[in-house]
N, C-alpha and C. Protein backbone atom coordinates (compact mmCIF):
# COMPACT_ATOMS: atom_id res chain seq x y z
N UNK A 1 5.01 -26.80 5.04
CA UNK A 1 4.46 -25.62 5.68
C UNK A 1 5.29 -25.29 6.92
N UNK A 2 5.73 -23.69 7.28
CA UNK A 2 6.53 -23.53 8.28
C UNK A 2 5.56 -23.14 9.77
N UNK A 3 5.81 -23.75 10.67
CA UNK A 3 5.33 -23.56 11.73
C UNK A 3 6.15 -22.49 12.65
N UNK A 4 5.36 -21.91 13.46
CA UNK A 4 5.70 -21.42 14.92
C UNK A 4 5.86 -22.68 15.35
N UNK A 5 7.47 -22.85 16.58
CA UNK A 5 7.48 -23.65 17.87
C UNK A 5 7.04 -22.73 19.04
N UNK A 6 7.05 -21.86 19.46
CA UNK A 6 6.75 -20.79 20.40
C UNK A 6 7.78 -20.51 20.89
N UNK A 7 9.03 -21.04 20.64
CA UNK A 7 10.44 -20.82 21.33
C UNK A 7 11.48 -20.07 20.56
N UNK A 8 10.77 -19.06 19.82
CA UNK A 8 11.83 -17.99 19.72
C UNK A 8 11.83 -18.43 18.14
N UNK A 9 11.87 -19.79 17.35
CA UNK A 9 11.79 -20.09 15.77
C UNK A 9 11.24 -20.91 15.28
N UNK A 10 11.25 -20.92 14.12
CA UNK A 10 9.93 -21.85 13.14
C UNK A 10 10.72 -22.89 12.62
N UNK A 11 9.78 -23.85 12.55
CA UNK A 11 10.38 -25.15 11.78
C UNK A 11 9.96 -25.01 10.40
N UNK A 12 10.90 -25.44 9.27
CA UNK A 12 10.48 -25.43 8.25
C UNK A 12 10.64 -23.98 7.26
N UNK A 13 10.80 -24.01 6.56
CA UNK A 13 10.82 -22.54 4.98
C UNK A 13 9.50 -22.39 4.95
N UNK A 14 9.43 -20.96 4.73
CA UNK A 14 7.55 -20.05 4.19
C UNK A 14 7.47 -20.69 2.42
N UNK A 15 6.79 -21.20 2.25
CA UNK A 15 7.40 -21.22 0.28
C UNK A 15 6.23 -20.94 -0.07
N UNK A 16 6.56 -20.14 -1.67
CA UNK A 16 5.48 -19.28 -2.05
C UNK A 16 5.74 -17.94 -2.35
N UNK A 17 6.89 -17.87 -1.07
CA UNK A 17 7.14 -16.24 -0.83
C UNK A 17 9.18 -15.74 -0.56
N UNK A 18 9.37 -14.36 -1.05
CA UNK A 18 10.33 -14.30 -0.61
C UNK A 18 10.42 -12.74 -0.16
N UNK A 19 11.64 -12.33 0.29
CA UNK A 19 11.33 -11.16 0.98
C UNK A 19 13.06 -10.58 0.13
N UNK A 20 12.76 -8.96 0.47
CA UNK A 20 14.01 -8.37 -0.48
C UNK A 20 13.97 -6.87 0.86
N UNK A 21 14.87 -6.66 0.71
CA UNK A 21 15.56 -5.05 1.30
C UNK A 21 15.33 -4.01 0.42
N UNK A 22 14.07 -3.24 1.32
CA UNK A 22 13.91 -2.19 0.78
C UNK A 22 15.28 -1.02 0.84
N UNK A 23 14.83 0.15 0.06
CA UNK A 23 15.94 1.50 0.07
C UNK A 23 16.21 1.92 1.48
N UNK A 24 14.60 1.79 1.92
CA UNK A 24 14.33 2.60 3.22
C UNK A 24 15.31 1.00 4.89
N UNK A 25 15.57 0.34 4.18
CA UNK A 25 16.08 -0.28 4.87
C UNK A 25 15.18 -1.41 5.59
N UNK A 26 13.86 -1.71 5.13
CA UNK A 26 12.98 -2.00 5.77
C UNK A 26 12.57 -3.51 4.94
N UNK A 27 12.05 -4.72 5.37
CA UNK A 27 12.21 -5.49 4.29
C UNK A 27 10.96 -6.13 4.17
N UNK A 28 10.65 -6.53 3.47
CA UNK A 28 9.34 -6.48 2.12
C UNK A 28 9.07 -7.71 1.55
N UNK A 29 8.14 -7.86 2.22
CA UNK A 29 7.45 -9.82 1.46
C UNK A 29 6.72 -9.73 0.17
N UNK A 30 7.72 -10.82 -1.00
CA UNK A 30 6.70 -10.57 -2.19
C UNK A 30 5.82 -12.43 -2.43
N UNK A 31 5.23 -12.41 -3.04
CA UNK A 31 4.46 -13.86 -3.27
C UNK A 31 5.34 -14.33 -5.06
N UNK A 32 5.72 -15.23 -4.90
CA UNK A 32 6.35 -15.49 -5.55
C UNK A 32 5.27 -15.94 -7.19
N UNK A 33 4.04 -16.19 -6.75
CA UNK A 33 3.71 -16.79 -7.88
C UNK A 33 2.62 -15.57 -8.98
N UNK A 34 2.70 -14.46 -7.29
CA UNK A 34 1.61 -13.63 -8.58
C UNK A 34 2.86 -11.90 -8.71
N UNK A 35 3.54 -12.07 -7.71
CA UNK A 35 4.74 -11.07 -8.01
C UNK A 35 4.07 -9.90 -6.71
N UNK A 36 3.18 -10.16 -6.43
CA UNK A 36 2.33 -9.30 -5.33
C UNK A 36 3.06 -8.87 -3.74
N UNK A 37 3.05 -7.52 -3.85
CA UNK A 37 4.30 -7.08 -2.88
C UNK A 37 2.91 -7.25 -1.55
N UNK A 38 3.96 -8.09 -0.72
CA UNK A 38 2.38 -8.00 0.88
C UNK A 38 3.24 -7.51 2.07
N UNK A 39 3.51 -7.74 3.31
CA UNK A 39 3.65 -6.88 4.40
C UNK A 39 5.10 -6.70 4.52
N UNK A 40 5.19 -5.56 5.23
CA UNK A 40 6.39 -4.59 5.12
C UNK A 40 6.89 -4.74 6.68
N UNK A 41 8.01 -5.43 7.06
CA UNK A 41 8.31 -5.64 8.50
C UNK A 41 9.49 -3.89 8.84
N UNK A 42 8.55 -3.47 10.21
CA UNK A 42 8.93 -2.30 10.19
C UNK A 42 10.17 -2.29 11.60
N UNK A 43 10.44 -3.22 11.97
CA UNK A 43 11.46 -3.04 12.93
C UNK A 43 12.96 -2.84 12.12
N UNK A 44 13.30 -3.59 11.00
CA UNK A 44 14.79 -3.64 10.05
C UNK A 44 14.99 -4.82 10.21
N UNK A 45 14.59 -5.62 10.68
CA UNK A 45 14.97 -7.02 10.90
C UNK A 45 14.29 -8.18 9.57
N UNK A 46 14.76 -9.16 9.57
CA UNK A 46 13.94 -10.08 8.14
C UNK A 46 13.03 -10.86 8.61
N UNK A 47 12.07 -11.16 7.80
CA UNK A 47 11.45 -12.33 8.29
C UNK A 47 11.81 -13.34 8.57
N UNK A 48 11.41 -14.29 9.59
CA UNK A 48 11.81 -15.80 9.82
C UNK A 48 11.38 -16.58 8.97
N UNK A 49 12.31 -17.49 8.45
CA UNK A 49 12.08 -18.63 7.51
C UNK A 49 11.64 -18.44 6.11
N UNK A 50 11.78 -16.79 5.71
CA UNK A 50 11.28 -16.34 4.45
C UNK A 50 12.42 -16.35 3.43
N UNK A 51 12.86 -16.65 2.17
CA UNK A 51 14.16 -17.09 1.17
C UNK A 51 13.92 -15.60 0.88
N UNK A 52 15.38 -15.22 1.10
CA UNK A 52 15.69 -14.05 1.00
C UNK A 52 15.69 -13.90 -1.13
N UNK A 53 15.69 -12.27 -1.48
CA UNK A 53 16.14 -12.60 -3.38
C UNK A 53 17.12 -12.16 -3.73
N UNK A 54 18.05 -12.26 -4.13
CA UNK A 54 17.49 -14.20 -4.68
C UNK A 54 18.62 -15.05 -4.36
N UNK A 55 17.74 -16.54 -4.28
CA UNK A 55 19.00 -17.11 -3.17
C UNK A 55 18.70 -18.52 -4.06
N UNK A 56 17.49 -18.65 -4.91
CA UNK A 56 17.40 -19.92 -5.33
C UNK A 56 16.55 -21.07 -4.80
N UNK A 57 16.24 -21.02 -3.40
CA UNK A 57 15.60 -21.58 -2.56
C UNK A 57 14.28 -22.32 -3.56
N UNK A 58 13.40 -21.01 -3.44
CA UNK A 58 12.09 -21.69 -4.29
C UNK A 58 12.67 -21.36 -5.97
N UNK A 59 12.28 -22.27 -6.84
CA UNK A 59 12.50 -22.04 -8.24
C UNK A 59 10.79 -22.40 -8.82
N UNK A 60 11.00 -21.63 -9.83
CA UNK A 60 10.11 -22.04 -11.18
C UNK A 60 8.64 -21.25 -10.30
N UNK A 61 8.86 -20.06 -10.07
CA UNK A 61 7.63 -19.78 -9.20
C UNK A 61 6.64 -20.65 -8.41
N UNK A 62 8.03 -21.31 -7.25
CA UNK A 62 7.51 -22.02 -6.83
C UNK A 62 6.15 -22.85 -6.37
């Protein structure tokens, strides 16, 4: 499980989930095991500690 340290980054990978680049440039968390698109980070920046797709990180729906 990935934690907040409060110092700017997280220890540990999110797993479960990965995130992809939207058109709009904006990037987009999906759940890996039900395919379910969930929150949309609106600054352009990626999530922390989320396996970008596809990179291999989590396999076999993790």
């Amino acid at each position: 499980m990935a934690k907040n340290t409060g110092n700017g980054f997280r220890r540990g990978a999110v797993t479960g989930r990965t995130q992809f680049e939207r058109p709009d440039d904006l990037w987009q968390k999906r759940d890996e095991r039900t395919g379910r698109f969930m929150e949309v980070k609106d600054d352009g920046k990626p999530f922390k500690g989320v396996a970008r797709e596809p990179d291999g990180r989590d396999t076999d729906n993790a």
